[in-house]
Protein backbone atom coordinates (compact mmCIF):
# COMPACT_ATOMS: atom_id res chain seq x y z
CA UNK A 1 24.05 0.08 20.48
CA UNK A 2 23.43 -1.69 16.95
CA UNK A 3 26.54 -3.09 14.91
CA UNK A 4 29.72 -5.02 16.46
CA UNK A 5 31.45 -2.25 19.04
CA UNK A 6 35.06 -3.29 19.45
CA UNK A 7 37.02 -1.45 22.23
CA UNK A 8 40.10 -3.66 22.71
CA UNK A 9 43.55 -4.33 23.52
CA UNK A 10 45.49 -7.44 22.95
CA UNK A 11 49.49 -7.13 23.09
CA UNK A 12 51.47 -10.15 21.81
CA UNK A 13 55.70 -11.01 22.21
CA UNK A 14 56.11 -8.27 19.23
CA UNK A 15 53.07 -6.79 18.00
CA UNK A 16 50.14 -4.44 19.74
CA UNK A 17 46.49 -4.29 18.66
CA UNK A 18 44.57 -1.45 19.79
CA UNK A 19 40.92 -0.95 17.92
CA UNK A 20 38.17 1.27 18.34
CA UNK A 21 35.32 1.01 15.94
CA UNK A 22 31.75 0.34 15.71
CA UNK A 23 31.00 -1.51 12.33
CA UNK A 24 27.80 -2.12 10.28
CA UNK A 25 25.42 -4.66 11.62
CA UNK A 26 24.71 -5.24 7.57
CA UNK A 27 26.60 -6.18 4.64
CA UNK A 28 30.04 -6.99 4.17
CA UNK A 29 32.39 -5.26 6.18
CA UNK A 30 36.11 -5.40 4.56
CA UNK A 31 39.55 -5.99 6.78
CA UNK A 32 41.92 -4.41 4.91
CA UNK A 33 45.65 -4.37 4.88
CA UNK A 34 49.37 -6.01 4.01
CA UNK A 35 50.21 -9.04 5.63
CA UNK A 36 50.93 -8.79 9.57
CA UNK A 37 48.92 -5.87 10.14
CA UNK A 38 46.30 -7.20 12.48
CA UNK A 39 43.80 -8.21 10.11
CA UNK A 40 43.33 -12.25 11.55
CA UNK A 41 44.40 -11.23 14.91
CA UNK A 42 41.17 -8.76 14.97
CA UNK A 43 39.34 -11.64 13.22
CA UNK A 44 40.02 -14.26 15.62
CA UNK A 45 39.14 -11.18 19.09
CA UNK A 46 35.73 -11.37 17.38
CA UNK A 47 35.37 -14.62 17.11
CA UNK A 48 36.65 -15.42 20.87
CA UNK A 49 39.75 -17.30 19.97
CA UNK A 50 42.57 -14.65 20.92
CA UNK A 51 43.75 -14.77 24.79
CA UNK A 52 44.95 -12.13 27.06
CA UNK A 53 42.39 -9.67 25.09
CA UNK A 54 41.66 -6.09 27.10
CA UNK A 55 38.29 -3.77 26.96
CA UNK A 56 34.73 -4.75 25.29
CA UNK A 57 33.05 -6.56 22.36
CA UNK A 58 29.63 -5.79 22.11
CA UNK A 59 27.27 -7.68 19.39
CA UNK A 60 23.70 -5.70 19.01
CA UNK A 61 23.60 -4.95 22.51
CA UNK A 62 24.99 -8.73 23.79
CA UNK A 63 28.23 -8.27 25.19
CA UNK A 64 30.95 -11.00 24.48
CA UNK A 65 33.36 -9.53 25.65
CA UNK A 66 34.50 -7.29 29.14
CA UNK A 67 37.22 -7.41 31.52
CA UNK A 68 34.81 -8.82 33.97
CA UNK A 69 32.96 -11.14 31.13
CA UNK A 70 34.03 -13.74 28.57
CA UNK A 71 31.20 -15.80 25.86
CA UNK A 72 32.96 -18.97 24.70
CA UNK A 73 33.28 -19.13 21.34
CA UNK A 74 30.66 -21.46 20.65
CA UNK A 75 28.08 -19.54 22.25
CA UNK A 76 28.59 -16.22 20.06
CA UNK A 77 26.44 -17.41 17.34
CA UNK A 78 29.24 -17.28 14.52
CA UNK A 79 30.01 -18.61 11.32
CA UNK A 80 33.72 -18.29 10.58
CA UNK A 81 35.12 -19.53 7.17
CA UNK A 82 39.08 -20.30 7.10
CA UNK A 83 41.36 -19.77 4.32
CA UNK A 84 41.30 -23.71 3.87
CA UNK A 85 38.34 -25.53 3.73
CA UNK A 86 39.59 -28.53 6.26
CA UNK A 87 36.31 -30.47 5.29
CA UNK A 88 36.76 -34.43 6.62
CA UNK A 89 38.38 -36.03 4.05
CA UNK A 90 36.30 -39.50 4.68
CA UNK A 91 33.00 -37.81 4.32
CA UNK A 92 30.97 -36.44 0.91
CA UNK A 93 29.82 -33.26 1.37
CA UNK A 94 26.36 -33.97 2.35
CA UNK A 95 27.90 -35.77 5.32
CA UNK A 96 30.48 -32.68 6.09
CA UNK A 97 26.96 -30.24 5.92
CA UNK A 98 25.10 -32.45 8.22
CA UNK A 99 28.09 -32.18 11.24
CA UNK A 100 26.52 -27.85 11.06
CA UNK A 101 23.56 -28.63 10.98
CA UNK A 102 23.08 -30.17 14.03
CA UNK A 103 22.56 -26.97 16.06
CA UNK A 104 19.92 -25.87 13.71
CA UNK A 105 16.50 -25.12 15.01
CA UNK A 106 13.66 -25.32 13.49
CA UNK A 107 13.03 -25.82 9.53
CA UNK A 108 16.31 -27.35 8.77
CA UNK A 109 15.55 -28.63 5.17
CA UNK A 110 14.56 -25.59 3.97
CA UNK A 111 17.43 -24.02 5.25
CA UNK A 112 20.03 -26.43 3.99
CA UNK A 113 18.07 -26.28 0.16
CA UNK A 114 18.30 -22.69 0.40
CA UNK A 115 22.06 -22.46 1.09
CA UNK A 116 22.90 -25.43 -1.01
CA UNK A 117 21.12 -23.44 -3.64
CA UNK A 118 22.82 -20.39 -3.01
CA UNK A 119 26.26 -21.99 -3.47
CA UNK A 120 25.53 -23.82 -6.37
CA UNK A 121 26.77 -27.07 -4.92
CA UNK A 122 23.77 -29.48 -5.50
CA UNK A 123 26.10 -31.59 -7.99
CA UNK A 124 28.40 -31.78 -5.39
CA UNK A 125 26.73 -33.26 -2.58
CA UNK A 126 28.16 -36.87 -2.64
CA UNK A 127 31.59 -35.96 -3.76
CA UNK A 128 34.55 -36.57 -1.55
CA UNK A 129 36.60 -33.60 -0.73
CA UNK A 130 39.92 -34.95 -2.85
CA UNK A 131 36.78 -34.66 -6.08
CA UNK A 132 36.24 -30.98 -5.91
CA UNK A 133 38.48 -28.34 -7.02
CA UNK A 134 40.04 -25.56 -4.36
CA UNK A 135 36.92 -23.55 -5.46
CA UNK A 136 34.39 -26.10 -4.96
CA UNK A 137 35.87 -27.15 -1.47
CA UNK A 138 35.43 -23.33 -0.39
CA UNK A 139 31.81 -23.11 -1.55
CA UNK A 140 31.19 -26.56 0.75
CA UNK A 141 33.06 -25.05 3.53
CA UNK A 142 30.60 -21.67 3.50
CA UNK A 143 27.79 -23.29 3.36
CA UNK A 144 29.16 -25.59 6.49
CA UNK A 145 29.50 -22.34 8.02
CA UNK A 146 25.90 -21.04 7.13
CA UNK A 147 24.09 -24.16 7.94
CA UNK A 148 24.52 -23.77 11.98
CA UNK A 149 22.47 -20.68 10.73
CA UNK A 150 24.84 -17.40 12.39
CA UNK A 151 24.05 -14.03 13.35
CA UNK A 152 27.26 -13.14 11.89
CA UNK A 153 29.71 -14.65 9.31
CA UNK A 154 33.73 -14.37 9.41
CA UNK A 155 35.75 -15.17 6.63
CA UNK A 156 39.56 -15.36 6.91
CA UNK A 157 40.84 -14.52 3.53
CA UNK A 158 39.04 -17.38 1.63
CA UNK A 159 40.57 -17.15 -1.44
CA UNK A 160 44.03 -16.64 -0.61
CA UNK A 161 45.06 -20.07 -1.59
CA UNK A 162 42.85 -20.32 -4.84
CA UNK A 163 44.44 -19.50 -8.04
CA UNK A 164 43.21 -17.13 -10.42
CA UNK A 165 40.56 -18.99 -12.19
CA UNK A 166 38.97 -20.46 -9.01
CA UNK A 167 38.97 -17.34 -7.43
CA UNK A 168 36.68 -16.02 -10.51
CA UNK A 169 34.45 -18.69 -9.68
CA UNK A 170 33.91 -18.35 -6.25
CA UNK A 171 33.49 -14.38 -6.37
CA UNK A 172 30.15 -14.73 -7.58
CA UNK A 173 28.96 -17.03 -4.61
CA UNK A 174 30.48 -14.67 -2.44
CA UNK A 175 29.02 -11.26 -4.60
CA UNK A 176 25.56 -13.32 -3.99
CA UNK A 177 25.56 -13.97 0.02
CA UNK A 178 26.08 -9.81 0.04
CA UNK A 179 22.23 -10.07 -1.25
CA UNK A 180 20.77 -13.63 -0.07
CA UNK A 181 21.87 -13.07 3.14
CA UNK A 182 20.55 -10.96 6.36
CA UNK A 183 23.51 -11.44 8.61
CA UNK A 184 26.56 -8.70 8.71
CA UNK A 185 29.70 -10.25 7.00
CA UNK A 186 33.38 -9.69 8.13
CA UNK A 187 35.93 -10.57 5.40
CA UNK A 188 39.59 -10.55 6.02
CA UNK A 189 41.67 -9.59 2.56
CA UNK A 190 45.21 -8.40 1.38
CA UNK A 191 43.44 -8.54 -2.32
CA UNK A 192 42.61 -4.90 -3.43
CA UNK A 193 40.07 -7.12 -6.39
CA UNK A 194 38.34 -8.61 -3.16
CA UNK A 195 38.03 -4.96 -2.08
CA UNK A 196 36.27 -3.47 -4.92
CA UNK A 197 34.11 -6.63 -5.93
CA UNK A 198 32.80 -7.22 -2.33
CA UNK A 199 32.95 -4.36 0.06
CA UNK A 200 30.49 -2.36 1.13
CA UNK A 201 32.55 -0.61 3.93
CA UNK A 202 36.22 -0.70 4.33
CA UNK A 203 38.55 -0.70 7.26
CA UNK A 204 42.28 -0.21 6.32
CA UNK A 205 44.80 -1.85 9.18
CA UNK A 206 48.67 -1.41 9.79
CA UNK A 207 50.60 -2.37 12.55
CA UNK A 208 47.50 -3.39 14.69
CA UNK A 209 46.06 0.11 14.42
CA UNK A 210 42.95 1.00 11.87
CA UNK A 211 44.21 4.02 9.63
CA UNK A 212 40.88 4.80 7.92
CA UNK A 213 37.65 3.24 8.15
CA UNK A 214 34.03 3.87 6.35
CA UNK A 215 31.61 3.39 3.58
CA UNK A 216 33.16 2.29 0.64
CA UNK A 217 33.06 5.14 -1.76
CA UNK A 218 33.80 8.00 1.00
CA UNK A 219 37.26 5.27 2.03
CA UNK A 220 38.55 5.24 -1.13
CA UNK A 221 37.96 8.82 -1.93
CA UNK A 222 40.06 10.05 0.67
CA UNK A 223 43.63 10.90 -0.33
CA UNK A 224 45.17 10.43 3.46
CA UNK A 225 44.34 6.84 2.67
CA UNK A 226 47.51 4.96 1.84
CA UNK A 227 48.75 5.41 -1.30
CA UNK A 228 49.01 1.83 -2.62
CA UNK A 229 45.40 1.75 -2.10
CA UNK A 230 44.47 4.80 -3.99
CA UNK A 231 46.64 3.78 -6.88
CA UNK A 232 45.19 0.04 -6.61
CA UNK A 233 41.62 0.97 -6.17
CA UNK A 234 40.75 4.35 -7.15
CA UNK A 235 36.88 4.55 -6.53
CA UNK A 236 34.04 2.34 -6.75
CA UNK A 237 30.32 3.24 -7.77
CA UNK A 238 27.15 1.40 -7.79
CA UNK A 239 24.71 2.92 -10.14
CA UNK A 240 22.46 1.19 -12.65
CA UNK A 241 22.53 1.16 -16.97
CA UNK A 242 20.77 3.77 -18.09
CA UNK A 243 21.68 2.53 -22.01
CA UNK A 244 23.47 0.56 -24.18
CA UNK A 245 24.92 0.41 -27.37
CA UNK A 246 25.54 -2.65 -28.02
CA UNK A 247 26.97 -2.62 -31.92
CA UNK A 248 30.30 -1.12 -29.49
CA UNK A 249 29.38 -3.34 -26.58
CA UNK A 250 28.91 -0.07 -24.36
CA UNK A 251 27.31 0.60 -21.27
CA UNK A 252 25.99 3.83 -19.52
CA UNK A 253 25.30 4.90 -16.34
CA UNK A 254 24.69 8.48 -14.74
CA UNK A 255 26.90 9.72 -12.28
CA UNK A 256 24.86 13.13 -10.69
CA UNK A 257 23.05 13.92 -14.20
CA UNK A 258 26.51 13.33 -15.84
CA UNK A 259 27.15 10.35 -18.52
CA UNK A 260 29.86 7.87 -18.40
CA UNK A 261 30.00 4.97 -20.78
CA UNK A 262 32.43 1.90 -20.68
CA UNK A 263 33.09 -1.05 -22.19
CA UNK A 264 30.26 -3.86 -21.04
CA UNK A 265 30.50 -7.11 -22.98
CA UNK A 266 26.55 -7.10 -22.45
CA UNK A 267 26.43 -10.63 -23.72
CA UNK A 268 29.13 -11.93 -21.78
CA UNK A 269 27.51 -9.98 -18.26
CA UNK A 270 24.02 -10.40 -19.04
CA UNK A 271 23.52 -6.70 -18.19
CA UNK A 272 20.59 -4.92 -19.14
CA UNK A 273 18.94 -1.83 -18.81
CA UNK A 274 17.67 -0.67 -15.47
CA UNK A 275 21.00 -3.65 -13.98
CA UNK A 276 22.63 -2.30 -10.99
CA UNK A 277 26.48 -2.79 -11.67
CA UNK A 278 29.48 -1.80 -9.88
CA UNK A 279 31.62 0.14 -12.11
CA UNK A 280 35.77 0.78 -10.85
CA UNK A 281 37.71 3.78 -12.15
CA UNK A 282 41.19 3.73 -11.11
CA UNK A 283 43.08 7.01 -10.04
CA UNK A 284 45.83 6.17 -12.80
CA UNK A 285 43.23 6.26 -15.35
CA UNK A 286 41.83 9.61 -14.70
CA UNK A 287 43.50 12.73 -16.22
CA UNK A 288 42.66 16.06 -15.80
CA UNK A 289 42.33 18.60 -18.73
CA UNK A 290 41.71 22.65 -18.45
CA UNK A 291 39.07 22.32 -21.59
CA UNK A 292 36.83 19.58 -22.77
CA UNK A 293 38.74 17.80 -25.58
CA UNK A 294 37.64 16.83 -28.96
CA UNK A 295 38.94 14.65 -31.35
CA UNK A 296 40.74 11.99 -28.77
CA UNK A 297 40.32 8.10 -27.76
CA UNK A 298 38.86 9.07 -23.98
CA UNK A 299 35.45 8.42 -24.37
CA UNK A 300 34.80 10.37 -21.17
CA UNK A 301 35.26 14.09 -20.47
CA UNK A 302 33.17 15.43 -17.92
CA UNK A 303 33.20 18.83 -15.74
CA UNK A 304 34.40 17.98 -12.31
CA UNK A 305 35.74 20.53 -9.36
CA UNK A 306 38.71 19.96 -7.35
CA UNK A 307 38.03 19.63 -3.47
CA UNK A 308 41.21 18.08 -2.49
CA UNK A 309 45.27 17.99 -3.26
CA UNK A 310 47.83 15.58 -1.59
CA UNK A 311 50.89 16.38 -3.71
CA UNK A 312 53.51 13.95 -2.33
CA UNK A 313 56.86 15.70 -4.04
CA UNK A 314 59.28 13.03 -2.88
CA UNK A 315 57.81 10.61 -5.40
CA UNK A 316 56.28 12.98 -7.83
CA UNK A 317 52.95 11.79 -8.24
CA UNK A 318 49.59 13.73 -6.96
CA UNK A 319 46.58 12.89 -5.89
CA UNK A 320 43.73 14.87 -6.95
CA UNK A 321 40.04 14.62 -5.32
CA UNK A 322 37.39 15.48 -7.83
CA UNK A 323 33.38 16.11 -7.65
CA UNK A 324 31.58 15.05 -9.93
CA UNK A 325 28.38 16.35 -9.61
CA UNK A 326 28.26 14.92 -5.73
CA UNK A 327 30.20 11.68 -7.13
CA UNK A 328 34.13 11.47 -5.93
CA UNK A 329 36.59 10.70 -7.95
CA UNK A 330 40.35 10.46 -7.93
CA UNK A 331 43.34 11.80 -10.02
CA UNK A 332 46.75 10.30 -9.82
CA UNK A 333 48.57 12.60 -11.68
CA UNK A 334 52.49 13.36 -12.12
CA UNK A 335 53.53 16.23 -9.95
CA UNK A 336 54.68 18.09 -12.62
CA UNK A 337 51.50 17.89 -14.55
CA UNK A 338 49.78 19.36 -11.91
CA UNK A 339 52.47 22.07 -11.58
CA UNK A 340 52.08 22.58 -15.47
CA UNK A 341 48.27 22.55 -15.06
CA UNK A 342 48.26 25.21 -11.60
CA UNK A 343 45.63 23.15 -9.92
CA UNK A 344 44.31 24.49 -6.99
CA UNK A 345 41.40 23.71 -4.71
CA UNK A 346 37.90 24.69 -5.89
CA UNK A 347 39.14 25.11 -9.51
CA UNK A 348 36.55 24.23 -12.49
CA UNK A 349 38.62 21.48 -14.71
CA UNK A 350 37.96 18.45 -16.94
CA UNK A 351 38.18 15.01 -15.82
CA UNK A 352 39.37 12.54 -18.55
CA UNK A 353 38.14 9.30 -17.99
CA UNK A 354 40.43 6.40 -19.97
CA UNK A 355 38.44 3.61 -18.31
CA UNK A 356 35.66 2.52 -15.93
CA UNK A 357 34.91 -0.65 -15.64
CA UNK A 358 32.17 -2.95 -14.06
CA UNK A 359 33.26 -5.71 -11.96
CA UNK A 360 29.75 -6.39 -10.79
């Protein structure tokens, strides 16, 4: 079996876990869900550091985990990342790096350039930790975890007590390890922004059960999902700019042979031509028309079909799933509009698209 195969139980005074899942042995796999819903408690089963746990965790065909069998914590091979640094306060950062890389075999300089590279914290290395900012402290305290060189990293909701600025600082480290990196990635978040910028398959939590689970794209574009994170998130596309116009500071991707520009301050991004980019288009910002418009501020009108309806009457707003060629996409629409409209599943409409934009 490849990935991380969690069969488990673990009941606590007032709260009940119960997972079954296999997730990716490759990029970043996303623990969604409100506070209290399981998300750390899950977290900390994988990382060996929850008691009284029930059934089977199985790591690329290693098991760390059976009724009959328990691997220490320190022998799993983890990197875990908390949501506060706690970096010794009497040491620079250099010394705080060498405590990881003790257990390193091997080429340790290279490894330590590399990841000090990767985090952009060379002009930090003989700063104390009351010199850096929240941000900078984080970016020390992943590469601490990366320099005892894991087969796995866990992060606990590292930006949770960052405010909004450092949190735009550090997303780019973090965007980067999805890419630098070979190891599989488990990042615990309440932040829908953390969802979109970093996932690249989602598992949505409540009350210590997992509601929905998957790829990004085919999560997000299904309307049992909860609805805060439909009207949150929308969907999320990777694609890469096909053109630009850049006296309007537009960008254009294809979405199945179809053309959807948005607003790309090119200079700003450094996006080019032939750049893959992220692009987000929230449910609240796609309408639905029964011709193709002229004469109006939506830049984007494109022919979709309607695959899917979740019309939710007691608070008046639907959800619509649209395909876009094979893309999904997602309508959150006013009951009565749809009423008005007499949507129904495999009708030929128009998808109005206010806004799409990249956040990677």
């Amino acid at each position: 079996m490849t990935g991380l195969f969690l069969e488990l139980h673990l009941q606590q005074k007032s709260f009940t876990l119960e997972v079954d899942i296999t997730l990716p042995s490759e990029g970043v796999t996303v623990l969604y869900g409100q506070s209290g819903s399981g998300k750390t408690t899950l977290l900390r089963c994988i990382a060996g550091l929850e008691k009284n746990v029930r059934g089977t965790i199985e790591f690329k065909q290693e098991q760390w985990h059976t009724d009959n069998k328990f691997v220490p914590t320190y022998k799993r091979n983890i990197g875990y990342v908390f949501q506060e640094p706690s970096l010794f306060e009497h040491l620079t950062t250099q010394q705080n790096l060498a405590f990881a890389s003790k257990r390193v075999k091997g080429d340790k300089q290279n490894n330590e350039d590399h990841i000090i590279k990767l985090l952009g914290i060379e002009a930090l290395l003989d700063h104390y930790p009351d010199q850096m900012s929240g941000g900078e402290k984080q970016r020390v305290a992943i590469a601490r975890a990366l320099l005892s060189n894991p087969s796995m990293l866990l992060m606990d909701e590292p930006l949770a007590s960052l405010d909004t600025n450092r949190k735009n600082e550090i997303l780019p480290y973090l965007e980067a390890l999805k890419t630098k990196l070979n190891i599989p990635i488990i990042y615990v978040t309440h932040s829908p922004d953390e969802v979109a910028r970093l996932a690249d398959h989602l598992v949505v939590i409540d009350d210590g059960e997992i509601i929905t689970s998957g790829p990004l794209s085919e999560t997000l574009s299904r309307l049992e999902s909860p609805n805060h994170l439909n009207a949150e998130l929308g969907v999320v596309i990777d694609s890469t700019i096909s053109e630009q116009d850049k006296q309007w500071k537009m960008s254009k991707i294809l979405m199945s042979g179809e053309e959807l520009w948005f607003h790309d301050d090119i200079h700003k991004n450094a996006n080019e031509v032939g750049s893959l980019v992220r692009i987000q288009i929230l449910a609240s910002d796609v309408s639905l028309s029964l011709s193709a418009r002229l004469g109006t501020s939506i830049t984007n009108c494109l022919p979709a079909t309607i695959t899917e309806i979740n019309d939710n009457l007691d608070t008046g707003i639907t959800l619509v799933k649209l395909i876009i060629g094979d893309t999904a996409v997602i309508s959150r629409i006013s009951s009565r509009s749809a009423h008005t409209l007499n949507i129904h599943i495999g009708m030929k409409i128009w998808a109005q698209i206010k806004s799409a934009a990249v956040i990677r």
